[in-house]
PDB file of N, CA and C in Angstrom:
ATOM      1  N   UNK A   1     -21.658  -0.789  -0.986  1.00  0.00           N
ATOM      2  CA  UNK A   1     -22.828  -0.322  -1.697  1.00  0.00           C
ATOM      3  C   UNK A   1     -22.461   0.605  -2.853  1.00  0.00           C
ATOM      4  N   UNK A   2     -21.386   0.650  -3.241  1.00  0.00           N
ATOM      5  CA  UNK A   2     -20.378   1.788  -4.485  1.00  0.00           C
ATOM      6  C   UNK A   2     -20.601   3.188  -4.094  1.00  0.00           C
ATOM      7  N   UNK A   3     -21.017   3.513  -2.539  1.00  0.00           N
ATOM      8  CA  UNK A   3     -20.855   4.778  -2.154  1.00  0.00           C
ATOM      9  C   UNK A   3     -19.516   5.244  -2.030  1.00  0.00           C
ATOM     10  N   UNK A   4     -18.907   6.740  -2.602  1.00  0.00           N
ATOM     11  CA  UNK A   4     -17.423   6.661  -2.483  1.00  0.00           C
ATOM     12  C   UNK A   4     -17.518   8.230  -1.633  1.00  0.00           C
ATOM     13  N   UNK A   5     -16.586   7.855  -0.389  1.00  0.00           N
ATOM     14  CA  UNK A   5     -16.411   8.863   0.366  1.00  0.00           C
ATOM     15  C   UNK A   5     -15.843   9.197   0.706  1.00  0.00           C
ATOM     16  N   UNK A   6     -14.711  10.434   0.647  1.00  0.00           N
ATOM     17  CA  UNK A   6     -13.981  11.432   0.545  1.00  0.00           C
ATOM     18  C   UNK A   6     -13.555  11.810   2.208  1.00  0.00           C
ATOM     19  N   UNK A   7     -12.370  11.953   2.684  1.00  0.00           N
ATOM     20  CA  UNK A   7     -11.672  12.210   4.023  1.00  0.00           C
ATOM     21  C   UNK A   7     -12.363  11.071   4.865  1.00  0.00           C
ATOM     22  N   UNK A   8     -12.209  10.046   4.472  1.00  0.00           N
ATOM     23  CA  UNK A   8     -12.809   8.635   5.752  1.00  0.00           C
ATOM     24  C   UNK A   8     -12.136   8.634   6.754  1.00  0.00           C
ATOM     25  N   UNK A   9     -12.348   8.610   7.826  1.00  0.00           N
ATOM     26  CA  UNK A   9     -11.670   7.917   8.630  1.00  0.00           C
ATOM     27  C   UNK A   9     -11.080   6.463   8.879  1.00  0.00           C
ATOM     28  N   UNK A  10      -9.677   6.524   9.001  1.00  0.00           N
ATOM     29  CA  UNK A  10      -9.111   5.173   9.237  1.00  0.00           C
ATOM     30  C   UNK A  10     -10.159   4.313  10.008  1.00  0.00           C
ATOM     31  N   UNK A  11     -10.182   4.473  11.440  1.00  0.00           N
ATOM     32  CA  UNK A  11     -11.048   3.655  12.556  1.00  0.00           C
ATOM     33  C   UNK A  11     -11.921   3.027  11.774  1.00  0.00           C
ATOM     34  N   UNK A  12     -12.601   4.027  10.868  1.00  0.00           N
ATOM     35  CA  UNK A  12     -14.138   3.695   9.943  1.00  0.00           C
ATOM     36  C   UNK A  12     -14.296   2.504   8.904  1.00  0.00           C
ATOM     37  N   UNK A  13     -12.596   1.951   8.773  1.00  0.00           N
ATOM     38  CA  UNK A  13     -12.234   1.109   7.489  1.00  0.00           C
ATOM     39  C   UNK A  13     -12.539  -0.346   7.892  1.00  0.00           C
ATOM     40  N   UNK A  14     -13.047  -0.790   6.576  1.00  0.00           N
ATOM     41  CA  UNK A  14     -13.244  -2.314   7.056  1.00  0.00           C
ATOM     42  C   UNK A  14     -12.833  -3.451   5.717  1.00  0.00           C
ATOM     43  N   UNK A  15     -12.042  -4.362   6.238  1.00  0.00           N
ATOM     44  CA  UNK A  15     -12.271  -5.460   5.155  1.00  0.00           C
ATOM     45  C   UNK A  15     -13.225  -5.606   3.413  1.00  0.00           C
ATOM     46  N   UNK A  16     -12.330  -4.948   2.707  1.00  0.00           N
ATOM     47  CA  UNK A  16     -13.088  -4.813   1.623  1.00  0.00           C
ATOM     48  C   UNK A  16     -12.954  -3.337   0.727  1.00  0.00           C
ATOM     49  N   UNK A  17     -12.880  -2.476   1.950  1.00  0.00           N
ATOM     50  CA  UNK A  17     -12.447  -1.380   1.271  1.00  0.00           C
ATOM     51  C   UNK A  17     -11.676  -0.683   0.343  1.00  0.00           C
ATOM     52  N   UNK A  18     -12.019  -0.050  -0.487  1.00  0.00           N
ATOM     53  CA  UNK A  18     -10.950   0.431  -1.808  1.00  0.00           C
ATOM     54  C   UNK A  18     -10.173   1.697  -1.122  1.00  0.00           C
ATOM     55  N   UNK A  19      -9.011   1.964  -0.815  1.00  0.00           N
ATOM     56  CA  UNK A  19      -8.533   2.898  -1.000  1.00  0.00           C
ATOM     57  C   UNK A  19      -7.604   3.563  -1.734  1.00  0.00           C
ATOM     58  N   UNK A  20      -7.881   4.702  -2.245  1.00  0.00           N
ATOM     59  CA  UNK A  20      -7.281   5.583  -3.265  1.00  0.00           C
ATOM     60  C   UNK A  20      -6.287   6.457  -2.468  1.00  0.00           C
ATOM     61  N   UNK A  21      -4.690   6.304  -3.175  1.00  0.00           N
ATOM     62  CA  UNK A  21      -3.728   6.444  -2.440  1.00  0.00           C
ATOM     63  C   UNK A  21      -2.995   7.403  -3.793  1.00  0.00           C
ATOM     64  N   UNK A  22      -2.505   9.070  -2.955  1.00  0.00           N
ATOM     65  CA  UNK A  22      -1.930   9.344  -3.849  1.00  0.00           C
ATOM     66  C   UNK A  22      -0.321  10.137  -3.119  1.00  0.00           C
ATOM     67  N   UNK A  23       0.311  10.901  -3.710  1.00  0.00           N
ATOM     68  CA  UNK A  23       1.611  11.318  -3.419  1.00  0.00           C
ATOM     69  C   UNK A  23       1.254  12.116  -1.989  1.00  0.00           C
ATOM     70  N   UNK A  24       1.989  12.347  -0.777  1.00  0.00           N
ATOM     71  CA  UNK A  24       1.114  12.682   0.061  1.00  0.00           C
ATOM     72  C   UNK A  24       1.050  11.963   1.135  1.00  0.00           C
ATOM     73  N   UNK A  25       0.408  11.276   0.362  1.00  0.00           N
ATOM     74  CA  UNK A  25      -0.536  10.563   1.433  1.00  0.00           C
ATOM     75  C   UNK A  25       0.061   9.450   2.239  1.00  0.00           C
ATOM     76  N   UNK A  26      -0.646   9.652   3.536  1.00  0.00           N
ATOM     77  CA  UNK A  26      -0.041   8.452   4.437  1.00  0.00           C
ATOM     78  C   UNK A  26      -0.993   7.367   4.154  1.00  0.00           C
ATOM     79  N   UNK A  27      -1.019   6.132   4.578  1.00  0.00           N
ATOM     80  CA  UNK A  27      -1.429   4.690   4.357  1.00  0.00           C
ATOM     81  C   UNK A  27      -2.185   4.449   5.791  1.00  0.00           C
ATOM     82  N   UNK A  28      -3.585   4.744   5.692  1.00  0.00           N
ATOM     83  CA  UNK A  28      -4.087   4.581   6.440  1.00  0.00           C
ATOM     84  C   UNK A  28      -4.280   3.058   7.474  1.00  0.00           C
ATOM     85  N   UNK A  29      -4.118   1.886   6.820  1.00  0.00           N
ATOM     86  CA  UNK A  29      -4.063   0.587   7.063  1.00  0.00           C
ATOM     87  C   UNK A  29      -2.865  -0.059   6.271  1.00  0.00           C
ATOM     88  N   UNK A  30      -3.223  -1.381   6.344  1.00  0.00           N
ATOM     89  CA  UNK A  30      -2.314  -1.961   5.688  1.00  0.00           C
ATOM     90  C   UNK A  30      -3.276  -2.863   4.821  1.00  0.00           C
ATOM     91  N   UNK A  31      -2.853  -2.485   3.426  1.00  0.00           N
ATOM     92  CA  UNK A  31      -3.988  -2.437   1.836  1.00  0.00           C
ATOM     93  C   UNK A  31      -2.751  -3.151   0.945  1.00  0.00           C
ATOM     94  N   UNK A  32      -3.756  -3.882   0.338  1.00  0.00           N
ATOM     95  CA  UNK A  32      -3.249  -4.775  -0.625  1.00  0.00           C
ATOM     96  C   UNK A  32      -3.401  -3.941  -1.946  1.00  0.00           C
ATOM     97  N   UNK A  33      -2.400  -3.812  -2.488  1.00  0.00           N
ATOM     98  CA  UNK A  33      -2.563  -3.087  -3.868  1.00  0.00           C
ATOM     99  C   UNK A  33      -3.098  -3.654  -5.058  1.00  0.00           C
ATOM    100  N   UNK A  34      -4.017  -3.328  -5.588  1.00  0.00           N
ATOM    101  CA  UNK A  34      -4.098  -4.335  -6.920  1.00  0.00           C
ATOM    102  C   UNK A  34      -4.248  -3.080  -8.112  1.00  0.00           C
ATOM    103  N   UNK A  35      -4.126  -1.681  -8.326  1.00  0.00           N
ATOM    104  CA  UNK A  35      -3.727  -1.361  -9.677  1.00  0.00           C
ATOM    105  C   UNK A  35      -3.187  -0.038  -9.183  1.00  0.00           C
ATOM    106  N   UNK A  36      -1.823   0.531  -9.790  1.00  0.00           N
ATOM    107  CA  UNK A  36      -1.020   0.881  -9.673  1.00  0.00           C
ATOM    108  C   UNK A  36      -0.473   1.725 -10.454  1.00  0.00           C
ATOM    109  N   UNK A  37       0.401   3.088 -10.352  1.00  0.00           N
ATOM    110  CA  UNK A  37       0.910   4.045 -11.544  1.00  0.00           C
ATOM    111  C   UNK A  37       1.866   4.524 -11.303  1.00  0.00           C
ATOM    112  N   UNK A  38       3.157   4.053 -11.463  1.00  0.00           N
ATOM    113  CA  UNK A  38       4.173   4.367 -10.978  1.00  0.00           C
ATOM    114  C   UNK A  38       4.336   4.498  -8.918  1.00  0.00           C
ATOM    115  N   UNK A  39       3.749   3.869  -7.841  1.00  0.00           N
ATOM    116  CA  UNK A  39       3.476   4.307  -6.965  1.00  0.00           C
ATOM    117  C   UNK A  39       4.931   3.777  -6.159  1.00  0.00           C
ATOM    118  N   UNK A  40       4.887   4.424  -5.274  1.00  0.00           N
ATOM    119  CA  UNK A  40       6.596   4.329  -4.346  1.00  0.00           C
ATOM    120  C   UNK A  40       5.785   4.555  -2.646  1.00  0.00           C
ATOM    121  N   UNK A  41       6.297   3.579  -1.670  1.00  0.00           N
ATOM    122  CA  UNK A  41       5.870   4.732  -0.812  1.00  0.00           C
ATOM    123  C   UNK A  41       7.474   4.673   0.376  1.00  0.00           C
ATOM    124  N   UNK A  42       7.642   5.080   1.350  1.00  0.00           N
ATOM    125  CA  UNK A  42       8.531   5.274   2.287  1.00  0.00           C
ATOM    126  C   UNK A  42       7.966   4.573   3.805  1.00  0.00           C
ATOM    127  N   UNK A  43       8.512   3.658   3.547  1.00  0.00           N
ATOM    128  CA  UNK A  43       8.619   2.267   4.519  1.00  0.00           C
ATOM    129  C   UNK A  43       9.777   2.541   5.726  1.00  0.00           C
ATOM    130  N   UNK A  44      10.322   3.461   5.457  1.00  0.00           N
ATOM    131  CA  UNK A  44      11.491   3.204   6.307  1.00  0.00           C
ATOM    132  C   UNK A  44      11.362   3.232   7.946  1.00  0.00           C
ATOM    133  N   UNK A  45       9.790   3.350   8.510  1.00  0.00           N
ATOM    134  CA  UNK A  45      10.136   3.892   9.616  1.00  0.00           C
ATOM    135  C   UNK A  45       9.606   1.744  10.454  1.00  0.00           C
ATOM    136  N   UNK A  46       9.287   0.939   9.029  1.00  0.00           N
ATOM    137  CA  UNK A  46       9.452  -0.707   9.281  1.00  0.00           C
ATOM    138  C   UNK A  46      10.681  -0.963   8.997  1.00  0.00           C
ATOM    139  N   UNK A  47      11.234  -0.776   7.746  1.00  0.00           N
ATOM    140  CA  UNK A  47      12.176  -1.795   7.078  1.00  0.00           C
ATOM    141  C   UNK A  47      13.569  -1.009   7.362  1.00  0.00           C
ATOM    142  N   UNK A  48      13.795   0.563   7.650  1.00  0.00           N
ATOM    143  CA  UNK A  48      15.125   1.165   7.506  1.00  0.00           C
ATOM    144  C   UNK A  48      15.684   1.784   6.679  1.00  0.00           C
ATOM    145  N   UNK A  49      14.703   0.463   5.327  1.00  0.00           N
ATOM    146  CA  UNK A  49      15.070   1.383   4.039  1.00  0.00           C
ATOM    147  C   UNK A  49      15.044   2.780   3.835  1.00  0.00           C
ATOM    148  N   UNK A  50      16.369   3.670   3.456  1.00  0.00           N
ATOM    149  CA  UNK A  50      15.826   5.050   3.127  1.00  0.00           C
ATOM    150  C   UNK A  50      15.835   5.446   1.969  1.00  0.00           C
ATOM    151  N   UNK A  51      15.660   4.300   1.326  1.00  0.00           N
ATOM    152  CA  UNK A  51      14.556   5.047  -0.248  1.00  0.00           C
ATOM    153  C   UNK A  51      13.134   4.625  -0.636  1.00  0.00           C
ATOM    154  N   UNK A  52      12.955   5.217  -1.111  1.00  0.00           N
ATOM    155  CA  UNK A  52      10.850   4.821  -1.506  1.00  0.00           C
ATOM    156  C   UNK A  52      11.463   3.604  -2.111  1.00  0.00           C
ATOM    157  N   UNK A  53      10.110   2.305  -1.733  1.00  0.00           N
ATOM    158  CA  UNK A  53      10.099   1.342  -2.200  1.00  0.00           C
ATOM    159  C   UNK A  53       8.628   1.057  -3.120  1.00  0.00           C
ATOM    160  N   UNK A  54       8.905   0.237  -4.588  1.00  0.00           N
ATOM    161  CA  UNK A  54       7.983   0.644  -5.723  1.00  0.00           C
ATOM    162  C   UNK A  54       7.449  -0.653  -5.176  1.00  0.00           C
ATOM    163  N   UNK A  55       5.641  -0.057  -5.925  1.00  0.00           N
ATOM    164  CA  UNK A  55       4.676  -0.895  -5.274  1.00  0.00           C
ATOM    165  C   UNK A  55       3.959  -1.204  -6.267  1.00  0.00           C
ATOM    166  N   UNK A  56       3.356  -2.023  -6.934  1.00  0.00           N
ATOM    167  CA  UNK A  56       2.824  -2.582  -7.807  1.00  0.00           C
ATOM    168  C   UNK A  56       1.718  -3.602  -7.559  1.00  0.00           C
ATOM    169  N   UNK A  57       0.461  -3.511  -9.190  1.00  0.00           N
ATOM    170  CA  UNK A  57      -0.670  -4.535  -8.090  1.00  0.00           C
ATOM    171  C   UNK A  57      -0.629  -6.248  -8.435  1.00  0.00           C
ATOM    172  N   UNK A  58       0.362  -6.355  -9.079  1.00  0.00           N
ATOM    173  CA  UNK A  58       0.862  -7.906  -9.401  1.00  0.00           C
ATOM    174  C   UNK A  58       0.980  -8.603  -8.422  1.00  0.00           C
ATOM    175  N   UNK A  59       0.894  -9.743  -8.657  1.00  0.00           N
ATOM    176  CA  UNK A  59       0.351 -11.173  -7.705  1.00  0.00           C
ATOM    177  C   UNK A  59       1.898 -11.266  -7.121  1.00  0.00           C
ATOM    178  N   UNK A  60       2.327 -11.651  -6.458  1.00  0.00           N
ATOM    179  CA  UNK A  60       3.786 -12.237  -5.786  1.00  0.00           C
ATOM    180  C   UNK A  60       4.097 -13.618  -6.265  1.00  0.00           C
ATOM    181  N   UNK A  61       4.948 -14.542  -6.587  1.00  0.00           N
ATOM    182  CA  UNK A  61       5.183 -15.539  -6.798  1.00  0.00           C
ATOM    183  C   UNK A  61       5.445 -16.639  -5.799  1.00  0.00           C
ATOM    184  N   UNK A  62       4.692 -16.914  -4.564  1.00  0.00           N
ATOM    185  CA  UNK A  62       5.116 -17.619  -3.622  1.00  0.00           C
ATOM    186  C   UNK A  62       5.381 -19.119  -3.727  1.00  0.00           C
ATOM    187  N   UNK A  63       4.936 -19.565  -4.958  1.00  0.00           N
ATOM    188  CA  UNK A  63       4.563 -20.854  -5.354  1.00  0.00           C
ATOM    189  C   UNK A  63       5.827 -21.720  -4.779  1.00  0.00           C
ATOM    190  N   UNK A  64       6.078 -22.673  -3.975  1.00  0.00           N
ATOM    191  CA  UNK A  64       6.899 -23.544  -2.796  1.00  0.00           C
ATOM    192  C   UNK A  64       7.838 -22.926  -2.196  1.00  0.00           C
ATOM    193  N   UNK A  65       7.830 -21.594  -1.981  1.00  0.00           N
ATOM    194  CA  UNK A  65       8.237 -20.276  -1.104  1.00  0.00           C
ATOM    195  C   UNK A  65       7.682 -20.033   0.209  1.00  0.00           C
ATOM    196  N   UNK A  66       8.728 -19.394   1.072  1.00  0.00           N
ATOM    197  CA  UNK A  66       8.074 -19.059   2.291  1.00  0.00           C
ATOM    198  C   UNK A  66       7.533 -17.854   2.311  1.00  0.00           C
ATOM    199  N   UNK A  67       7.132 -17.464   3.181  1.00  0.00           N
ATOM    200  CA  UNK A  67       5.976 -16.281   3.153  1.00  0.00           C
ATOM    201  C   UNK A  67       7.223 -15.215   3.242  1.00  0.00           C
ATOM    202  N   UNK A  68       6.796 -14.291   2.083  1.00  0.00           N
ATOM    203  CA  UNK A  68       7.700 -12.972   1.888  1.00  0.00           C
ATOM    204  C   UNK A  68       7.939 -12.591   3.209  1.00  0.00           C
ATOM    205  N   UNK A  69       9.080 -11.653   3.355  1.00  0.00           N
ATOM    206  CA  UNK A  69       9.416 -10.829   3.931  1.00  0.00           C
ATOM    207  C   UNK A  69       8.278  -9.131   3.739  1.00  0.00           C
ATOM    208  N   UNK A  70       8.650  -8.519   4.965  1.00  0.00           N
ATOM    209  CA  UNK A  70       7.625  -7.242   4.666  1.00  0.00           C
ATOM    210  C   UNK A  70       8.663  -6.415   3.304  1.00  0.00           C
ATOM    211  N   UNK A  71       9.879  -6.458   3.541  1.00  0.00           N
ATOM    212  CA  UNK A  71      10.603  -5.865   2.465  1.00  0.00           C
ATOM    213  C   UNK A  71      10.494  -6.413   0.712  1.00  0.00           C
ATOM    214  N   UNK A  72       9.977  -7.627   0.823  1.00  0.00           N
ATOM    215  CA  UNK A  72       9.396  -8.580  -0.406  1.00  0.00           C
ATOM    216  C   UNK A  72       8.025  -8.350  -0.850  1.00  0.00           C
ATOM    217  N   UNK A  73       7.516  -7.586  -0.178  1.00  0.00           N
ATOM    218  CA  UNK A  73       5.794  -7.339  -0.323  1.00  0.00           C
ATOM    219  C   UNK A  73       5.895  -6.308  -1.567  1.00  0.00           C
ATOM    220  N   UNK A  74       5.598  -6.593  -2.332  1.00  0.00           N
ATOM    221  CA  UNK A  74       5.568  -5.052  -3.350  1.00  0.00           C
ATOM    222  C   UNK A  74       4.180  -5.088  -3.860  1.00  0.00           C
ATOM    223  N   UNK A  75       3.373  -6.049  -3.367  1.00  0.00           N
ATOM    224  CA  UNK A  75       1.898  -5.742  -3.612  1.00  0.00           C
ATOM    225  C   UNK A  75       1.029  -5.007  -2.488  1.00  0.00           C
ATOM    226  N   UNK A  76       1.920  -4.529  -1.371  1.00  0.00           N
ATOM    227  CA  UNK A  76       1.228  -4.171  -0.110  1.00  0.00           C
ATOM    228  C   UNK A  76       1.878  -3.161   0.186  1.00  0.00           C
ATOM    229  N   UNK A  77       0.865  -2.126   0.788  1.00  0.00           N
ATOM    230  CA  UNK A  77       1.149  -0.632   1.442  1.00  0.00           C
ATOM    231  C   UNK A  77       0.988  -0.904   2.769  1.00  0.00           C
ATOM    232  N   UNK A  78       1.983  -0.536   3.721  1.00  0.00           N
ATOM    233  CA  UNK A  78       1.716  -0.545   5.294  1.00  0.00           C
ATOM    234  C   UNK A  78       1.131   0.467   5.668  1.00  0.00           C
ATOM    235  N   UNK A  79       0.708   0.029   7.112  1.00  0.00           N
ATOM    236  CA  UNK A  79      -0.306   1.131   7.872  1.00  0.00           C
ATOM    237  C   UNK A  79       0.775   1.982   8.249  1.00  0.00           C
ATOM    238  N   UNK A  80       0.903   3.786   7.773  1.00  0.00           N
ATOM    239  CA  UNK A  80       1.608   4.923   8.544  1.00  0.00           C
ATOM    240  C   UNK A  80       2.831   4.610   7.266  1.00  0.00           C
ATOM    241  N   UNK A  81       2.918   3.952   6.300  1.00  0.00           N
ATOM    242  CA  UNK A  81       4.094   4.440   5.414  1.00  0.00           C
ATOM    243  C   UNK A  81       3.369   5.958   4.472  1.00  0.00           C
ATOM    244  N   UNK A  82       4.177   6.318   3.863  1.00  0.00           N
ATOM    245  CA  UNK A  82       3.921   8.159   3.359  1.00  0.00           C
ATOM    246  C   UNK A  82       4.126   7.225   1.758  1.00  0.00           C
ATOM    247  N   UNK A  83       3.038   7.660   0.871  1.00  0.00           N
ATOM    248  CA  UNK A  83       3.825   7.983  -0.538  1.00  0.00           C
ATOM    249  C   UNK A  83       4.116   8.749  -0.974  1.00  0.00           C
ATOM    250  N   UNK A  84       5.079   8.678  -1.354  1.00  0.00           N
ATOM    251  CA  UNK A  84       6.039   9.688  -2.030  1.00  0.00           C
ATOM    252  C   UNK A  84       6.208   9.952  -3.512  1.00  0.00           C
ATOM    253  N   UNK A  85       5.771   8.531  -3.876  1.00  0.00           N
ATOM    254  CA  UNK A  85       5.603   9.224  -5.974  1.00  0.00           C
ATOM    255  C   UNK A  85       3.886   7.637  -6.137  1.00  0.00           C
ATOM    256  N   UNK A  86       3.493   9.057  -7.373  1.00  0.00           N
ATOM    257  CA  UNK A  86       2.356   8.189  -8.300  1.00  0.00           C
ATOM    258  C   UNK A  86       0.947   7.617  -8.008  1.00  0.00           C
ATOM    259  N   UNK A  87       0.473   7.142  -7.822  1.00  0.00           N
ATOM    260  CA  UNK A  87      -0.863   6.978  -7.278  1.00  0.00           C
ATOM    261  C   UNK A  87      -1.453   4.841  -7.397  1.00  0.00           C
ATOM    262  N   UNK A  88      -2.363   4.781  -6.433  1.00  0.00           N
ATOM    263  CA  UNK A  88      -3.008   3.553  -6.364  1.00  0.00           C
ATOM    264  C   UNK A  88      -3.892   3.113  -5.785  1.00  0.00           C
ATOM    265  N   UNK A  89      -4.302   2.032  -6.058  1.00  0.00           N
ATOM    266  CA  UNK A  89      -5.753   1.714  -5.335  1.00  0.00           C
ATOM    267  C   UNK A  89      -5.443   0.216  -5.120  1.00  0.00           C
TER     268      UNK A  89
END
């Protein structure tokens, strides 16, 4: 309904939702990124990686590809990763 509301609760989130993600902040779900500003977040406690991995809201190229890896996702924020630089939605 373009109501925008401030400290939501995760539980409260549903299919469709915009969330605004900034340095800080943990990743309440797991959100598809579509616009982006320099954003990084810290995956490592999925992938191992121990550096921020950059996240961007560009399409993936799967075209006669198998389905990415979670480490191949750079259009997606996981549920409980931290960002660590820049902001997104």
């Amino acid at each position: 309904n373009g109501v925008v509301h401030d400290n939501f609760l995760a539980q409260d989130l549903v299919v469709g939702d915009l969330v605004l993600l900034a340095t800080g902040d943990r990743v309440p779900a797991d959100c598809r990124v579509v616009d982006s500003i320099e954003l990084a977040a810290d995956e490592s406690s999925l992938t191992g990686e121990n550096h921020p991995v950059a996240k961007t809201g560009e399409a993936l190229n799967t075209i006669g590809a198998q389905s990415p890896s979670i480490s191949q996702q750079d259009n997606v924020c996981f549920c409980g990763s931290l960002i660590r630089a820049g902001r997104g939605r």
